[in-house]
N, C-alpha and C. Protein backbone atom coordinates (compact mmCIF):
# COMPACT_ATOMS: atom_id res chain seq x y z
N UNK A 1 53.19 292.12 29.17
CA UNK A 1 53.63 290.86 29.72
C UNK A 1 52.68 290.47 30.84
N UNK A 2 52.16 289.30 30.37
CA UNK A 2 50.49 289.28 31.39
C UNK A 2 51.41 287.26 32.03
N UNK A 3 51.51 287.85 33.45
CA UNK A 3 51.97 286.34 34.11
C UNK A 3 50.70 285.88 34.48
N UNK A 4 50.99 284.33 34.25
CA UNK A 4 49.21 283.52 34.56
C UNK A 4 49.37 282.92 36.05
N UNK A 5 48.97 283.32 37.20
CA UNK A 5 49.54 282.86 38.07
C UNK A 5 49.03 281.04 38.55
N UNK A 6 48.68 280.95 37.85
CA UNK A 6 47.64 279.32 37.70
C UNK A 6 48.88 278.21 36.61
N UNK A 7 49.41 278.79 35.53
CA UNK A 7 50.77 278.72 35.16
C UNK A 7 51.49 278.27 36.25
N UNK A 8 52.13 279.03 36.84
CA UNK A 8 53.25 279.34 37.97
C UNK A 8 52.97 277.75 39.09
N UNK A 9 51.64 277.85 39.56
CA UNK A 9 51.39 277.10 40.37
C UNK A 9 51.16 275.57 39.69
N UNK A 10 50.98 275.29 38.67
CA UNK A 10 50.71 274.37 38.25
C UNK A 10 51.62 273.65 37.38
N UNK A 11 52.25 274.42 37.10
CA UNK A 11 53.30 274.09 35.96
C UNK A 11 55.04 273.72 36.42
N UNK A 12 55.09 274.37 37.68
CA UNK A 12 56.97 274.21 38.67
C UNK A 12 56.05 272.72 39.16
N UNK A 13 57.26 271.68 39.10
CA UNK A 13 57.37 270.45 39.52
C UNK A 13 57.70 270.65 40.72
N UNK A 14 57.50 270.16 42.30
CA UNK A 14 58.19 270.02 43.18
C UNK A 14 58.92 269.10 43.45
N UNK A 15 59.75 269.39 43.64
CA UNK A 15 61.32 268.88 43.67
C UNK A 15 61.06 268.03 45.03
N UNK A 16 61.32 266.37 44.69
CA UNK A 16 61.15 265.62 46.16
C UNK A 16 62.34 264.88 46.25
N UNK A 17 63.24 264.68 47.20
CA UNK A 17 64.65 263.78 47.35
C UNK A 17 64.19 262.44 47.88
N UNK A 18 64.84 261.70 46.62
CA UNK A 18 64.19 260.35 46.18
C UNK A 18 65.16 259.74 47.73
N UNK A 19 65.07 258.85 48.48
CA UNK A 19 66.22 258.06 49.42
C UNK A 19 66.81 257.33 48.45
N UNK A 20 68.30 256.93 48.82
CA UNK A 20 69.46 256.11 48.24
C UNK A 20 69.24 255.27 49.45
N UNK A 21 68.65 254.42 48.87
CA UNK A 21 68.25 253.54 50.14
C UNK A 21 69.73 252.44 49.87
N UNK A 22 71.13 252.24 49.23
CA UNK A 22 71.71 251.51 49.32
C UNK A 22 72.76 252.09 50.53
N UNK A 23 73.04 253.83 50.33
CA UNK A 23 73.63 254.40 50.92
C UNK A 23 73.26 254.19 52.54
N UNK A 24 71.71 254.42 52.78
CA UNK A 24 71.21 254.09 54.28
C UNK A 24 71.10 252.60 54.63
N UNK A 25 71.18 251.70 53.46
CA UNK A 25 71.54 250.37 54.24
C UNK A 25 72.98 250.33 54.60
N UNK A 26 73.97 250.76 54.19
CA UNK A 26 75.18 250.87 54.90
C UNK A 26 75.66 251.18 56.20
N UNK A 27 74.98 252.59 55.92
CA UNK A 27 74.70 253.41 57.55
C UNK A 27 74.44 252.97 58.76
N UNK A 28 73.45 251.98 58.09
CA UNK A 28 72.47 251.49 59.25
C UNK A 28 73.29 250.26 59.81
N UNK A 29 74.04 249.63 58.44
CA UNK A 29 74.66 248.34 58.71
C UNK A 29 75.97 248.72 60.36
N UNK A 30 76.63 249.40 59.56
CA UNK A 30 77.67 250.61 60.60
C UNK A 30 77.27 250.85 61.97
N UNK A 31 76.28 251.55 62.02
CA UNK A 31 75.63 251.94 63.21
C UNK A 31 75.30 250.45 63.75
N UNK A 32 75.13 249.61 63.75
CA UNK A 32 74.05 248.37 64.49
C UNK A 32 75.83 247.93 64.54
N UNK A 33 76.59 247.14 63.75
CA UNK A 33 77.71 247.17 64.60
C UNK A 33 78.71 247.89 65.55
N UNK A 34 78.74 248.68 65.51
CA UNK A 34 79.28 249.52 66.43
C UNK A 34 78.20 249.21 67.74
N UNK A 35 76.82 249.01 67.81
CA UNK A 35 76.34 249.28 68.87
C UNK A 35 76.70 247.89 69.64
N UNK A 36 76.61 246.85 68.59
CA UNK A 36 76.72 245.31 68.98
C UNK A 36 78.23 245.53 69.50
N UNK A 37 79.56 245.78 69.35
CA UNK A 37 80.93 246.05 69.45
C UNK A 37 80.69 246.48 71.14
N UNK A 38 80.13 247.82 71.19
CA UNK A 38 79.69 248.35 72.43
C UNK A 38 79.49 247.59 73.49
N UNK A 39 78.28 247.08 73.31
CA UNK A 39 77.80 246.22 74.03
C UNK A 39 78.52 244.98 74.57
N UNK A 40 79.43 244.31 73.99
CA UNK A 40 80.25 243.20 74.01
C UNK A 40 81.56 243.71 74.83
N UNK A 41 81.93 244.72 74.49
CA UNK A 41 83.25 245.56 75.54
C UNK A 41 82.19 245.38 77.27
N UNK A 42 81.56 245.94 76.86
CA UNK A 42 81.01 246.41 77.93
C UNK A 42 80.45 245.60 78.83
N UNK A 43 80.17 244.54 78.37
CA UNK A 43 79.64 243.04 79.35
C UNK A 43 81.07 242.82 79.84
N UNK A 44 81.90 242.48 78.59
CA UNK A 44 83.24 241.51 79.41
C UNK A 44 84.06 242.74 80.22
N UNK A 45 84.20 243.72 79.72
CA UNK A 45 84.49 244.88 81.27
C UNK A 45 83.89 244.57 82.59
N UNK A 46 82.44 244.77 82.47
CA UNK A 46 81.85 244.34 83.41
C UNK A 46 82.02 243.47 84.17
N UNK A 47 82.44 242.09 83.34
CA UNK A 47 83.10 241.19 84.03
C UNK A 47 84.15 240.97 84.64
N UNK A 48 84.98 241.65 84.59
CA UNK A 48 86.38 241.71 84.56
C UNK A 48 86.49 242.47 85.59
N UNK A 49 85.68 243.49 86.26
CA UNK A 49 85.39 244.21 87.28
C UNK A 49 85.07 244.44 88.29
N UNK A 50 83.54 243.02 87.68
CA UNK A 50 82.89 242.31 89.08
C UNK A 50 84.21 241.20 89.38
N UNK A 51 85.13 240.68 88.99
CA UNK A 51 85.91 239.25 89.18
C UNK A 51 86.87 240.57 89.96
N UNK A 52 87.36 241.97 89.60
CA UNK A 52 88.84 242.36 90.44
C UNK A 52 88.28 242.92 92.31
N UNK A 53 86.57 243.28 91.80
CA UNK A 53 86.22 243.61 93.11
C UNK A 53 85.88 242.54 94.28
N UNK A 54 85.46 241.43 93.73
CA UNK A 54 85.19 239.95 94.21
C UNK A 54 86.21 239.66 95.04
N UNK A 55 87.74 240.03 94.41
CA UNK A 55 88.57 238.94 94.60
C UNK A 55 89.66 240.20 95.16
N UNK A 56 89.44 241.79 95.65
CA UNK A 56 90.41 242.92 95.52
C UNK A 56 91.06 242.68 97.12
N UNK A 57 90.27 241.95 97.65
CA UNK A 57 90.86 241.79 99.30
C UNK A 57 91.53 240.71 99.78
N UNK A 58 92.02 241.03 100.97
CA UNK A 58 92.56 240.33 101.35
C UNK A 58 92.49 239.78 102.90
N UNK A 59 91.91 238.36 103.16
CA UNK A 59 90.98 238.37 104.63
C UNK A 59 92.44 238.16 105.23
N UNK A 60 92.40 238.69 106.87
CA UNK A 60 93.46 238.60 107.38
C UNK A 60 93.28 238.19 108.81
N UNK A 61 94.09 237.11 108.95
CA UNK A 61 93.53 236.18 109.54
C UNK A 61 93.89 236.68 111.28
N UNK A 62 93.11 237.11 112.36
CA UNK A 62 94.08 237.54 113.86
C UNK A 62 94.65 236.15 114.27
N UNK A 63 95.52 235.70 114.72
CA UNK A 63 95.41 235.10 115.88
C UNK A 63 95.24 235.23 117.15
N UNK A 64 95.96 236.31 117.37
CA UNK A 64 96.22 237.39 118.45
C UNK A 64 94.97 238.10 118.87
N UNK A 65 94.26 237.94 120.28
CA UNK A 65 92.58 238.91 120.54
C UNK A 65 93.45 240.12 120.58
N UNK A 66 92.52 241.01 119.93
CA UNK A 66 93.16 242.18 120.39
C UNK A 66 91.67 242.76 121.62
N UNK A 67 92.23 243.00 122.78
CA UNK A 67 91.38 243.06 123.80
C UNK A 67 90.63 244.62 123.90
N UNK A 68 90.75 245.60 122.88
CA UNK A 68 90.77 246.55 122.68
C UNK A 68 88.80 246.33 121.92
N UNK A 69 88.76 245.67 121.09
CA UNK A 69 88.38 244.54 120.30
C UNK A 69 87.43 244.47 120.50
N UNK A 70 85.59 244.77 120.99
CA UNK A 70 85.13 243.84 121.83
C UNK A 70 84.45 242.83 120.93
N UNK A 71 84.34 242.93 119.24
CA UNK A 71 83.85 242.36 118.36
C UNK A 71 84.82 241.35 117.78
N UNK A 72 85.82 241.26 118.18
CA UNK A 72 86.50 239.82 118.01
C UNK A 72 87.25 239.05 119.05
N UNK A 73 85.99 238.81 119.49
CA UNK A 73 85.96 237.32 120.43
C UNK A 73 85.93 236.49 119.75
N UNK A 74 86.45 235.75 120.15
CA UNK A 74 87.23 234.41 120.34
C UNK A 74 86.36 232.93 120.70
């Protein structure tokens, strides 16, 4: 039993994984919304955050010096 090793090497096909490129347009579709989704929470959060810190106080008005005070003169 005489193996040809020129056979061996020449003759096995290598095996290459073709892409399902319908499967990765899905994926991709998925992924890019979710990121767009993200992004859109995340502005109007933002907003919603800058408007509670803007607006979280409350100015209070002295009438009264407090003479203790020396930074609110009158």
């Amino acid at each position: 039993m005489c193996i040809n090793i020129k056979n061996i090497i020449f003759n096995n096909k290598i095996k290459v994984m073709d892409i399902n490129w319908g499967i990765l347009a899905v994926v991709a579709v998925i992924v890019l919304i979710i990121v767009v989704i993200t992004i859109r929470k995340n502005q109007r959060e933002k907003k919603k955050l800058t408007d509670l810190l803007n607006n979280d106080f409350k100015k209070e008005n002295e009438d009264d010096i407090n003479a203790e005070d020396s930074a609110n003169e009158k």
